[in-house]
PDB file of N, CA and C in Angstrom:
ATOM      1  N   UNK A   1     175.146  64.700  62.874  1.00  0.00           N
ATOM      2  CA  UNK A   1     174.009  64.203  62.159  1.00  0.00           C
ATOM      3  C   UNK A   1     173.511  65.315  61.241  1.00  0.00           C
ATOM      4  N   UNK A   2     173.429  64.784  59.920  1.00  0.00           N
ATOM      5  CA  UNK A   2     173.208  66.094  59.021  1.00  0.00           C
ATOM      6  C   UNK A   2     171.543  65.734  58.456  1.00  0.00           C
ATOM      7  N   UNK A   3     171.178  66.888  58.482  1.00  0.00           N
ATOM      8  CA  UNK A   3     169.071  66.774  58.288  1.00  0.00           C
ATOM      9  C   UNK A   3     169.541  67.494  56.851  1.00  0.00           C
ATOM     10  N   UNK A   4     168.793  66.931  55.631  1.00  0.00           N
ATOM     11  CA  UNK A   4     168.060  67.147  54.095  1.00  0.00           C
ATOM     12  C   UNK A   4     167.033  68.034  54.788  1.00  0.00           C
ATOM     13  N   UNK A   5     166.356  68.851  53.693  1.00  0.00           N
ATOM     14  CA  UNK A   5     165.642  69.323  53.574  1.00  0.00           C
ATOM     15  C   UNK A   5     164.307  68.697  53.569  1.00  0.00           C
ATOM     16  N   UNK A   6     164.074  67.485  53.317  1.00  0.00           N
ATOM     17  CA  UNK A   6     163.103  67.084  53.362  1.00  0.00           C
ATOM     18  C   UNK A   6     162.557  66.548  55.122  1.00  0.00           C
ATOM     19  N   UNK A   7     163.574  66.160  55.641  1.00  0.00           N
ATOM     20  CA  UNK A   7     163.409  65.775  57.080  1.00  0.00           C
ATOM     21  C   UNK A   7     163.280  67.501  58.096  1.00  0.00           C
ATOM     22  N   UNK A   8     164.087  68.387  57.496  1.00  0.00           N
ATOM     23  CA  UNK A   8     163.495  69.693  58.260  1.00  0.00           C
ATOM     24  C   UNK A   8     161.874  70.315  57.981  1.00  0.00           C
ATOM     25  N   UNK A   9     161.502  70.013  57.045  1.00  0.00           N
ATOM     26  CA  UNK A   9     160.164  70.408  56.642  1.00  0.00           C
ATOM     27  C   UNK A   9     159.243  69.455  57.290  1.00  0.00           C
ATOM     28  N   UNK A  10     159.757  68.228  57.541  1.00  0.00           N
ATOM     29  CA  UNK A  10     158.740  67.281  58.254  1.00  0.00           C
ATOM     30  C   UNK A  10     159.234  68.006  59.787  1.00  0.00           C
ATOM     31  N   UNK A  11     159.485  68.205  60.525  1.00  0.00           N
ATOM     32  CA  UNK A  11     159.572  68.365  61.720  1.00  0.00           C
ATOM     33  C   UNK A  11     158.881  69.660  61.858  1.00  0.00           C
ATOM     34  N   UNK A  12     159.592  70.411  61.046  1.00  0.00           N
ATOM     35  CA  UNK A  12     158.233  71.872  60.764  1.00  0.00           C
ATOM     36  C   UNK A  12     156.593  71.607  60.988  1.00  0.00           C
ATOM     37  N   UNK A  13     156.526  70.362  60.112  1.00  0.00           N
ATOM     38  CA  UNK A  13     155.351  70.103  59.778  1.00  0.00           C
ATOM     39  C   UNK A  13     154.305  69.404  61.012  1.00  0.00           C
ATOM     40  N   UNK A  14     155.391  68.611  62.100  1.00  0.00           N
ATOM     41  CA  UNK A  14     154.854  68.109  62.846  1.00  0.00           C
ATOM     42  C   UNK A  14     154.650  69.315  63.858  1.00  0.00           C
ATOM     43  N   UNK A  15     155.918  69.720  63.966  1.00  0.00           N
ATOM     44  CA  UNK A  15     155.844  71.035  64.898  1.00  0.00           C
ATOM     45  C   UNK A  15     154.628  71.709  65.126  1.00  0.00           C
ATOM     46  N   UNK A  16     154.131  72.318  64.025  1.00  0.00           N
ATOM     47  CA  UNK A  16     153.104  72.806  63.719  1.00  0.00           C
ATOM     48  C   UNK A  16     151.788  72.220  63.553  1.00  0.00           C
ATOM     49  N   UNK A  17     151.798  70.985  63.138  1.00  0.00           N
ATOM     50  CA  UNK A  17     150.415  70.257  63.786  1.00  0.00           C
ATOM     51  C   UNK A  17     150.149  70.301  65.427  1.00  0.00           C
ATOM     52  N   UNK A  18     151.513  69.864  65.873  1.00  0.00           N
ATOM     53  CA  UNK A  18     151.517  70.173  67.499  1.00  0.00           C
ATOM     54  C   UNK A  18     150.735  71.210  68.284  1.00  0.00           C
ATOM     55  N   UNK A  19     151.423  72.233  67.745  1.00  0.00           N
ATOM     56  CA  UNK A  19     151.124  73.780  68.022  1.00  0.00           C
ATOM     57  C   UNK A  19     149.573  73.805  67.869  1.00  0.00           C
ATOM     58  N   UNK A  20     149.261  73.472  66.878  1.00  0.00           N
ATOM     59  CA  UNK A  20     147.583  73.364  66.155  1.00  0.00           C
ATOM     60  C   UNK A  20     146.794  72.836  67.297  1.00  0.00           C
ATOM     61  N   UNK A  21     147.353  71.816  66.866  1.00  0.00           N
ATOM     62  CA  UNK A  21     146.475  71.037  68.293  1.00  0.00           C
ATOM     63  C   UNK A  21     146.437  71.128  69.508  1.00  0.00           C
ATOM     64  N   UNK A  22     147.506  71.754  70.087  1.00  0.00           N
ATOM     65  CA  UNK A  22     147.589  72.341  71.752  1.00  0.00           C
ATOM     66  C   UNK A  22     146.779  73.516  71.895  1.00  0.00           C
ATOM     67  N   UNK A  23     146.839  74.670  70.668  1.00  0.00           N
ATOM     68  CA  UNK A  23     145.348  75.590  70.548  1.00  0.00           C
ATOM     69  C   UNK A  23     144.211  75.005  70.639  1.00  0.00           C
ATOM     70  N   UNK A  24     143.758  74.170  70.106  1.00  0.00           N
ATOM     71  CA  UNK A  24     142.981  73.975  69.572  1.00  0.00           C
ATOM     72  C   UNK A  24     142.442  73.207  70.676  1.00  0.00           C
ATOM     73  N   UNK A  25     142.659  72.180  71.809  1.00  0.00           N
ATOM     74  CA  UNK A  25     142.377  71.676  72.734  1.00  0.00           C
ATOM     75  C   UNK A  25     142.524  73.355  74.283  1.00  0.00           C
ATOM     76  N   UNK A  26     143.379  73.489  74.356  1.00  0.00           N
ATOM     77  CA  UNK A  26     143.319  74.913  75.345  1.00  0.00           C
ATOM     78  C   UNK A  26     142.145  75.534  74.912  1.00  0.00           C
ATOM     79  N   UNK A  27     141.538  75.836  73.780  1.00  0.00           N
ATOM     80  CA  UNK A  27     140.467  76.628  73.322  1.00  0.00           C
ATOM     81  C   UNK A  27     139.405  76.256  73.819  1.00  0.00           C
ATOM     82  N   UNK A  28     139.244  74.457  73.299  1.00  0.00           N
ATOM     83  CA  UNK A  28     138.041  74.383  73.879  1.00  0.00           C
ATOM     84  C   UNK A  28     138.158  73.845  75.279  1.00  0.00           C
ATOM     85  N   UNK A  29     138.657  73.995  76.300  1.00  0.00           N
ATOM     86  CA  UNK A  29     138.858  73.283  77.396  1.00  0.00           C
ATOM     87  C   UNK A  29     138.160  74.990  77.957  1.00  0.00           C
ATOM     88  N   UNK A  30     139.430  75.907  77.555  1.00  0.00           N
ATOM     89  CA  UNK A  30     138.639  77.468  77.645  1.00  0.00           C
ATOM     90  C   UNK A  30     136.865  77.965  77.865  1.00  0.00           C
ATOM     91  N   UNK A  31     136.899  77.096  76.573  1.00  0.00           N
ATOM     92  CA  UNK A  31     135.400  77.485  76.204  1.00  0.00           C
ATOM     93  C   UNK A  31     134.644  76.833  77.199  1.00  0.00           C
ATOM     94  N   UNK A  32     135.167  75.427  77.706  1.00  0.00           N
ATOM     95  CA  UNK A  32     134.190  74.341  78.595  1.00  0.00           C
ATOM     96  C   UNK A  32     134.138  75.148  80.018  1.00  0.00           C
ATOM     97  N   UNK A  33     135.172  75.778  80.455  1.00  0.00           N
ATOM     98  CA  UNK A  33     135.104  76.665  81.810  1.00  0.00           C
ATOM     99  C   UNK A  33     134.188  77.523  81.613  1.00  0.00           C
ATOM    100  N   UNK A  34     134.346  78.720  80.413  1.00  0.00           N
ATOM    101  CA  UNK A  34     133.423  79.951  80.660  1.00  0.00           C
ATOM    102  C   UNK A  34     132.364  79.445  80.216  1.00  0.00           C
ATOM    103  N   UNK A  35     131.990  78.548  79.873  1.00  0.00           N
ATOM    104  CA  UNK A  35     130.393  78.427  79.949  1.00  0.00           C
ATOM    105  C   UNK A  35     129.906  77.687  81.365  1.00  0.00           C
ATOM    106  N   UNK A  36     130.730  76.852  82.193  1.00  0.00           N
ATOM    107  CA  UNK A  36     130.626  76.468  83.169  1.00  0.00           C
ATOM    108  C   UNK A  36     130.321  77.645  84.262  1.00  0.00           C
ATOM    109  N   UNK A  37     131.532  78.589  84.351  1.00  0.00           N
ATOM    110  CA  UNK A  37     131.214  79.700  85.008  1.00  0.00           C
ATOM    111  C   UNK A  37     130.364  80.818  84.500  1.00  0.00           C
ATOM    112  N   UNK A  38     129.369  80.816  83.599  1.00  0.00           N
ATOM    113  CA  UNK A  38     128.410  81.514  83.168  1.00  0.00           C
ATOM    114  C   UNK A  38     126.992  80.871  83.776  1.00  0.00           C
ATOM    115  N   UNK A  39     127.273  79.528  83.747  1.00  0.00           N
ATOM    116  CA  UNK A  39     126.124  79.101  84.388  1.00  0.00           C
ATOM    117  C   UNK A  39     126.017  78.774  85.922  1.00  0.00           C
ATOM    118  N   UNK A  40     127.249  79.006  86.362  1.00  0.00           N
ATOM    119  CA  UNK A  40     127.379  79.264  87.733  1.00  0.00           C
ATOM    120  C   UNK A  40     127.192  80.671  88.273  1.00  0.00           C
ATOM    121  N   UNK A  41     127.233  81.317  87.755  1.00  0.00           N
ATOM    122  CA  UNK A  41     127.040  83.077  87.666  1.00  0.00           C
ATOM    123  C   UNK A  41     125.829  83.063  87.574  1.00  0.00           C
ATOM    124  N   UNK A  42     125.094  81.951  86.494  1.00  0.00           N
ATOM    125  CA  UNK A  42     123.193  82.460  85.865  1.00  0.00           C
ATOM    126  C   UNK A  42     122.543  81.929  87.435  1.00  0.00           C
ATOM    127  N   UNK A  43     122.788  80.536  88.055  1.00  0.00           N
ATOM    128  CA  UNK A  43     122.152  79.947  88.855  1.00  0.00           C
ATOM    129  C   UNK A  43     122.433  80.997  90.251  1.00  0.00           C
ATOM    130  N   UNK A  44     123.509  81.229  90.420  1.00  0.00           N
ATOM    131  CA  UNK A  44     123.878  82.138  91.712  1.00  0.00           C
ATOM    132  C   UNK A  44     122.709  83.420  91.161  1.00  0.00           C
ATOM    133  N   UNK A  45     122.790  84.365  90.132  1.00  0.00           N
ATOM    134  CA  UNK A  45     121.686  85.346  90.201  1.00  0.00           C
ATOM    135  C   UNK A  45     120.576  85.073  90.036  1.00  0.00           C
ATOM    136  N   UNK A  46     119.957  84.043  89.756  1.00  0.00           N
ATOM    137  CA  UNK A  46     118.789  83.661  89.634  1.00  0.00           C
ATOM    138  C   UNK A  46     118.279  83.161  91.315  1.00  0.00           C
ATOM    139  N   UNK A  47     118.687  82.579  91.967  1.00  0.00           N
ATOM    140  CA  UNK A  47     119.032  82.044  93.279  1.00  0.00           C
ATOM    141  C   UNK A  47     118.607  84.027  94.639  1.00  0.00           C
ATOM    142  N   UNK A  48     119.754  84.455  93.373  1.00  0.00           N
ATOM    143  CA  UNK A  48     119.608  85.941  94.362  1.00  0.00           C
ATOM    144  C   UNK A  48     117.886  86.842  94.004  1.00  0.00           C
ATOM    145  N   UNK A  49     117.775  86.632  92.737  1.00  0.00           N
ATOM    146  CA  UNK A  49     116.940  87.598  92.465  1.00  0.00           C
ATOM    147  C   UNK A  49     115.277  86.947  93.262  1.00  0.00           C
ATOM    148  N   UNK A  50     115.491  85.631  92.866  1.00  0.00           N
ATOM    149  CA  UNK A  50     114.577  84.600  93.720  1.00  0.00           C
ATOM    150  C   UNK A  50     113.773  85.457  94.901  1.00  0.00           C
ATOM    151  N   UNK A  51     115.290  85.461  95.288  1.00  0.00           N
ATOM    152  CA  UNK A  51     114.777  85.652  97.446  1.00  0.00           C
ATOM    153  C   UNK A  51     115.081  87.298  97.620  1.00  0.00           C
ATOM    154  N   UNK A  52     115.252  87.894  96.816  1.00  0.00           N
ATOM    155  CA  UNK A  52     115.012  89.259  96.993  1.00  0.00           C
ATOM    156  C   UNK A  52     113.237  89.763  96.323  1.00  0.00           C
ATOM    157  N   UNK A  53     113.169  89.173  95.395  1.00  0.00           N
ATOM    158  CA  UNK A  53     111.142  88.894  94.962  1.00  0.00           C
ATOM    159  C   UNK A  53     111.007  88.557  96.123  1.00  0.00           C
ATOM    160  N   UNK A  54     111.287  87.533  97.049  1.00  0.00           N
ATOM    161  CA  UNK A  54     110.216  87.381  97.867  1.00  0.00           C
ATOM    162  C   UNK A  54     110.450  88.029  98.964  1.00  0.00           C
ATOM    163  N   UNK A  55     111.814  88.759  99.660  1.00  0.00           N
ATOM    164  CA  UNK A  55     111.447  89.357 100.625  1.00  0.00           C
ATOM    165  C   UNK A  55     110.775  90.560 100.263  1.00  0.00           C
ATOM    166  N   UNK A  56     111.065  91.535  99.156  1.00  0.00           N
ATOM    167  CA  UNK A  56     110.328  92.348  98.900  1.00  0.00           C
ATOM    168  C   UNK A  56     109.025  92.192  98.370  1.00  0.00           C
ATOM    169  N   UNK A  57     108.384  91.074  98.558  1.00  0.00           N
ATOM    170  CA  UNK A  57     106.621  90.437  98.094  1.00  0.00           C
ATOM    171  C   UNK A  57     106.378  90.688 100.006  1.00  0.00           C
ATOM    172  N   UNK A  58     106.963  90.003 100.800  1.00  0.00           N
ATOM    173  CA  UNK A  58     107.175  90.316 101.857  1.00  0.00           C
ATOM    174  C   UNK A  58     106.564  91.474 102.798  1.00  0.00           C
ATOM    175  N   UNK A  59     107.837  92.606 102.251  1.00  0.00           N
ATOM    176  CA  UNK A  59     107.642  93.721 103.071  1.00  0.00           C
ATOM    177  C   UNK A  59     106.489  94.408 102.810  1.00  0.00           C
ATOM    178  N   UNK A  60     106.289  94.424 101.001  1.00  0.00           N
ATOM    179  CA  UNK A  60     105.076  95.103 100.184  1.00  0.00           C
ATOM    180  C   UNK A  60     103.722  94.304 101.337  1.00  0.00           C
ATOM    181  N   UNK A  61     103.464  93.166 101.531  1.00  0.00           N
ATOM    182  CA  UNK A  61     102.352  93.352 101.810  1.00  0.00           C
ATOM    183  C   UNK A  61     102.597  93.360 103.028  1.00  0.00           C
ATOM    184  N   UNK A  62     103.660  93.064 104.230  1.00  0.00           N
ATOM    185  CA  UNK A  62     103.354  93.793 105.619  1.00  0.00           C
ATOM    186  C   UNK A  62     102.978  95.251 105.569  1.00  0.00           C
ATOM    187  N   UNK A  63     103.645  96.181 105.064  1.00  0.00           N
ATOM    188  CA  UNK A  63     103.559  97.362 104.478  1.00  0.00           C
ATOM    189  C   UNK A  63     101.869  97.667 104.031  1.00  0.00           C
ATOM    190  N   UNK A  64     101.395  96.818 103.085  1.00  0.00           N
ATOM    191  CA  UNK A  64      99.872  96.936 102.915  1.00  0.00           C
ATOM    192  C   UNK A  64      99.110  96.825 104.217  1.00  0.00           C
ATOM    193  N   UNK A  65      99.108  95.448 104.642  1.00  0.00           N
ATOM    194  CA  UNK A  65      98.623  95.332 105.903  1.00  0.00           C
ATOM    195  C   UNK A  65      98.520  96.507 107.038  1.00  0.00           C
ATOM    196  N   UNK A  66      99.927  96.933 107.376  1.00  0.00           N
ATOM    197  CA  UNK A  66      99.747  97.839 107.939  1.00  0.00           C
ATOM    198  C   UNK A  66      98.955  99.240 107.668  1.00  0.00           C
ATOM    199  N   UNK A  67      99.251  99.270 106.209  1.00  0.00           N
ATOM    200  CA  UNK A  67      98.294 100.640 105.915  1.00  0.00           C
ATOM    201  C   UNK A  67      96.924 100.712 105.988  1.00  0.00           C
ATOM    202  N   UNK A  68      96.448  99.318 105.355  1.00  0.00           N
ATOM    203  CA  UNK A  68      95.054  99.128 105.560  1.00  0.00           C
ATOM    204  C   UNK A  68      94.708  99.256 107.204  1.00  0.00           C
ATOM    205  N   UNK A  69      95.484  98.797 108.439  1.00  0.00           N
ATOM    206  CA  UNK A  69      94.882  98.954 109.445  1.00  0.00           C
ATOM    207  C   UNK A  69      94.559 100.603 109.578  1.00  0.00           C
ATOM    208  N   UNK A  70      95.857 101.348 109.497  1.00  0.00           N
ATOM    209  CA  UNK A  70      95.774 102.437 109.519  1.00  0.00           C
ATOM    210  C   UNK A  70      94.817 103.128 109.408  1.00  0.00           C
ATOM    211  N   UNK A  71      94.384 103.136 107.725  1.00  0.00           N
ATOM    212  CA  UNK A  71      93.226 103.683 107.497  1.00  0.00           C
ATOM    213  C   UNK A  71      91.656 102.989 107.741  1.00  0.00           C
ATOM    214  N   UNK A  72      92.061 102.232 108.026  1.00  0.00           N
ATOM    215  CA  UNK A  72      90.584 101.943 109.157  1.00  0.00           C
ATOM    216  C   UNK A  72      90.100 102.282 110.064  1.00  0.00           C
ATOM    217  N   UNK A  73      91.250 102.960 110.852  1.00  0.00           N
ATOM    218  CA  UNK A  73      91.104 103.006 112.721  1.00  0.00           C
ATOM    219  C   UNK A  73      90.945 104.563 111.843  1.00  0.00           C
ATOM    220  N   UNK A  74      92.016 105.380 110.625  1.00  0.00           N
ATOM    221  CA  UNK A  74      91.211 106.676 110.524  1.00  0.00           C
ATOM    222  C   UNK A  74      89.926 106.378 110.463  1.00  0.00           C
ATOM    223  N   UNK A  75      88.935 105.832 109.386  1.00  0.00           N
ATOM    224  CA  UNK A  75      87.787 105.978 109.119  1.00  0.00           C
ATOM    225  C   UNK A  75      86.858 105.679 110.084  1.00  0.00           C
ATOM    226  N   UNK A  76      87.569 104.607 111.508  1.00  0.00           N
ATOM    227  CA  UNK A  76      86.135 104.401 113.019  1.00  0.00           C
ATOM    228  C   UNK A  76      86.135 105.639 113.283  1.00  0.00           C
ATOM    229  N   UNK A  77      87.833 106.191 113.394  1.00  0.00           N
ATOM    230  CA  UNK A  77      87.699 107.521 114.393  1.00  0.00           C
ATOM    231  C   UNK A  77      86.875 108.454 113.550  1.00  0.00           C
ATOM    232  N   UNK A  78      87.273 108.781 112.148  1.00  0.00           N
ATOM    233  CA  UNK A  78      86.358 109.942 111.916  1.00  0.00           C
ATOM    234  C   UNK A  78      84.872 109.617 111.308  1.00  0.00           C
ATOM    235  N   UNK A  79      84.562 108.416 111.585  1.00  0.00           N
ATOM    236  CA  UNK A  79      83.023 108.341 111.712  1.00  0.00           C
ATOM    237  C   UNK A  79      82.637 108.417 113.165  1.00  0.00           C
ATOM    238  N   UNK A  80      83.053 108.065 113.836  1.00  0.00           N
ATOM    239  CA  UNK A  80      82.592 108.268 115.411  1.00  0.00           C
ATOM    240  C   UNK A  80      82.782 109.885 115.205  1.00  0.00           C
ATOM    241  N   UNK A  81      84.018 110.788 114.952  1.00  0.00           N
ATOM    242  CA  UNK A  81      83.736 112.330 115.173  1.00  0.00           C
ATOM    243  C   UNK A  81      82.631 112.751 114.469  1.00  0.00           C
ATOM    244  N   UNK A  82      82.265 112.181 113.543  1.00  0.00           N
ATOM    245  CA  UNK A  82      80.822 112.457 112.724  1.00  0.00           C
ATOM    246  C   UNK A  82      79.731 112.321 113.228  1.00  0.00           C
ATOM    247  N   UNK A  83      79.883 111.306 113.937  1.00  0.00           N
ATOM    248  CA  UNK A  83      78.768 110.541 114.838  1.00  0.00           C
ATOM    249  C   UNK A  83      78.571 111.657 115.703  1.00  0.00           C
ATOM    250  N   UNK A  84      79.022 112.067 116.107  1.00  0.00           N
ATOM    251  CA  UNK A  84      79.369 112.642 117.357  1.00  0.00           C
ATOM    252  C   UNK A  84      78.848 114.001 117.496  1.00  0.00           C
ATOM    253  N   UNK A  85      79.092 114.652 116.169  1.00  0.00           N
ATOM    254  CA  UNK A  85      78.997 115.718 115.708  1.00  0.00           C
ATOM    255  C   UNK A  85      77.579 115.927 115.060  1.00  0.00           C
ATOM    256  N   UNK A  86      77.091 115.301 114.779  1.00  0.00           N
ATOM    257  CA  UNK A  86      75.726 115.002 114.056  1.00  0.00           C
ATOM    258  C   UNK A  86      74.814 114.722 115.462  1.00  0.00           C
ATOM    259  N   UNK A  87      75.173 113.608 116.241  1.00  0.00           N
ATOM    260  CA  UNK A  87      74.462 114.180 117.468  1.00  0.00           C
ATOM    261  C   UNK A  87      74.312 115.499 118.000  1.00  0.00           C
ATOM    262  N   UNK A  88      75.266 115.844 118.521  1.00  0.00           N
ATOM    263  CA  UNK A  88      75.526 117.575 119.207  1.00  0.00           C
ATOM    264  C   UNK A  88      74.793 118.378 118.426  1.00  0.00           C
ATOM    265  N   UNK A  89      74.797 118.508 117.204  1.00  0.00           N
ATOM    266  CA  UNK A  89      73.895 119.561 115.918  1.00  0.00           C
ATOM    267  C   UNK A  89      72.696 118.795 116.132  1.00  0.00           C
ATOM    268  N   UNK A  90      72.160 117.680 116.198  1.00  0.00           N
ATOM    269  CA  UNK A  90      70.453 117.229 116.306  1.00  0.00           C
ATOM    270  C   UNK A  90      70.153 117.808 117.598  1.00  0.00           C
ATOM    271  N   UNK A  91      70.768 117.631 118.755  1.00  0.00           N
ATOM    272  CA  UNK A  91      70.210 118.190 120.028  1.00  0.00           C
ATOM    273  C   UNK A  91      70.263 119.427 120.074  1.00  0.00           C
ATOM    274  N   UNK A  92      71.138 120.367 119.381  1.00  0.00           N
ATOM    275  CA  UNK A  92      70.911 122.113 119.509  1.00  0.00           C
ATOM    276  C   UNK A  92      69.802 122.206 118.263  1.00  0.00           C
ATOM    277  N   UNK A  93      69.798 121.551 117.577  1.00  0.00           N
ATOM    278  CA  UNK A  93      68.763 122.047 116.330  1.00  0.00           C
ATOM    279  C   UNK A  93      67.218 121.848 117.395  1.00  0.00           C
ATOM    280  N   UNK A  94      67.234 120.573 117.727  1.00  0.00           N
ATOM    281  CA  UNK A  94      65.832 119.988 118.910  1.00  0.00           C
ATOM    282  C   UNK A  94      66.065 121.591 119.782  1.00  0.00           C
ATOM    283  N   UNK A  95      67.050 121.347 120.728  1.00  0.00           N
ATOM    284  CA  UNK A  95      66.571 122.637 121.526  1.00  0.00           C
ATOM    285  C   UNK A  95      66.353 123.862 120.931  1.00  0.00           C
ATOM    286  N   UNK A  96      66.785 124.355 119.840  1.00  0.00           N
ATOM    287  CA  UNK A  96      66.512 125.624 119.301  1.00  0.00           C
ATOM    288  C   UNK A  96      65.101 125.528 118.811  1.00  0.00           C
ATOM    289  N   UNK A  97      64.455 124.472 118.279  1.00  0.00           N
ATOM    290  CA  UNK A  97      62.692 124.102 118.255  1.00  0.00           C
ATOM    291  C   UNK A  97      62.171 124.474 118.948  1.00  0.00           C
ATOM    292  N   UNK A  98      62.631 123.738 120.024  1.00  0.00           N
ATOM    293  CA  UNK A  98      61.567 123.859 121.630  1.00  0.00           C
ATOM    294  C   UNK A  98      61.797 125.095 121.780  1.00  0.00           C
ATOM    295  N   UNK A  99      63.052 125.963 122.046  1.00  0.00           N
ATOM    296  CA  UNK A  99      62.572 127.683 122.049  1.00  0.00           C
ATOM    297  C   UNK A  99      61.699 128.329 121.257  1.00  0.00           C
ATOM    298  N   UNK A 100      61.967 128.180 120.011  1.00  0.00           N
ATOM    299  CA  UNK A 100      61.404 128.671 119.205  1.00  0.00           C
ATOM    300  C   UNK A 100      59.365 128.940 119.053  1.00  0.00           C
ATOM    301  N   UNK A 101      59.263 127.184 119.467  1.00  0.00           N
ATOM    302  CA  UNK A 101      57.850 126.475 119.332  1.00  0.00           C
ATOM    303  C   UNK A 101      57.103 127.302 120.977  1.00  0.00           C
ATOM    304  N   UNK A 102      58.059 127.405 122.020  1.00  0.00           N
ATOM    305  CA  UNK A 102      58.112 128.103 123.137  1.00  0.00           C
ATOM    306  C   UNK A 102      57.476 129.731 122.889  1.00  0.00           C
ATOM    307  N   UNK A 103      58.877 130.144 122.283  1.00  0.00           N
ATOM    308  CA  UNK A 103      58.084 131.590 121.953  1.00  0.00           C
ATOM    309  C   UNK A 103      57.186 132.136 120.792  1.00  0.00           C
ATOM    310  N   UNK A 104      56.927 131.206 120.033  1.00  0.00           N
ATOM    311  CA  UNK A 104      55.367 131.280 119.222  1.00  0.00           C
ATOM    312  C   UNK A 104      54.633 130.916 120.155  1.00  0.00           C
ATOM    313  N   UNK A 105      54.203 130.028 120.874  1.00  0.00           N
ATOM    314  CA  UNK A 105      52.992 129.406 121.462  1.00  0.00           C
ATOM    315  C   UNK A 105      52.942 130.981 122.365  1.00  0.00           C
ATOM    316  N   UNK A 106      53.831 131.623 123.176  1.00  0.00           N
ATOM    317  CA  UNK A 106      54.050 132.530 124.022  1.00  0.00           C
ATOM    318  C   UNK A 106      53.061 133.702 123.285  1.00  0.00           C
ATOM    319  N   UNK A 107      53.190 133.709 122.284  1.00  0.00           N
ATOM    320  CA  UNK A 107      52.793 134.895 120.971  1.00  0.00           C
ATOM    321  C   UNK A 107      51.411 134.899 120.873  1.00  0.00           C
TER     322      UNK A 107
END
């Protein structure tokens, strides 16, 4: 079977539409995945970053909580040592009076 030139250029021609079009569909079939798996990637980190905000919203305020107790039980204790201390100095200041008022009146 002998092919003219005109029947080899058509087969070229189809050839190459072929070719065209098998790119051209692979491309976007391509394109339809990586955007599929981009938004499977966005929802999975969004999903992660989610629940890592909230355990660390979490710990931050157990963490507060706890500090605030902390410094509370400091501030009973060192107002009671104040307390405490402010008594002991009123009763030696009182008794150092009464000596004092003692040995003037004595005078």
């Amino acid at each position: 079977m002998a092919m003219n030139d005109p029947q080899i250029w058509t087969l070229i021609g189809v050839f190459g539409a072929v070719m065209i079009g098998v790119v051209t569909v692979m491309t976007t079939q391509f394109s339809r995945v990586i955007r599929a798996e981009i938004g499977r990637l966005d929802g999975t980190l969004s999903g992660n970053i989610g629940r890592l905000d909230g355990t660390l919203s979490g710990k931050i305020e157990a963490l507060d909580g706890t500090l605030s107790g902390k410094i509370e039980a400091l501030d009973h204790r060192f107002t009671g040592q104040i307390d405490a201390l402010d008594h002991r100095l009123t009763g030696q200041i009182d008794a150092l009076d009464h000596r004092l008022t003692g040995q003037i009146d004595a005078l």
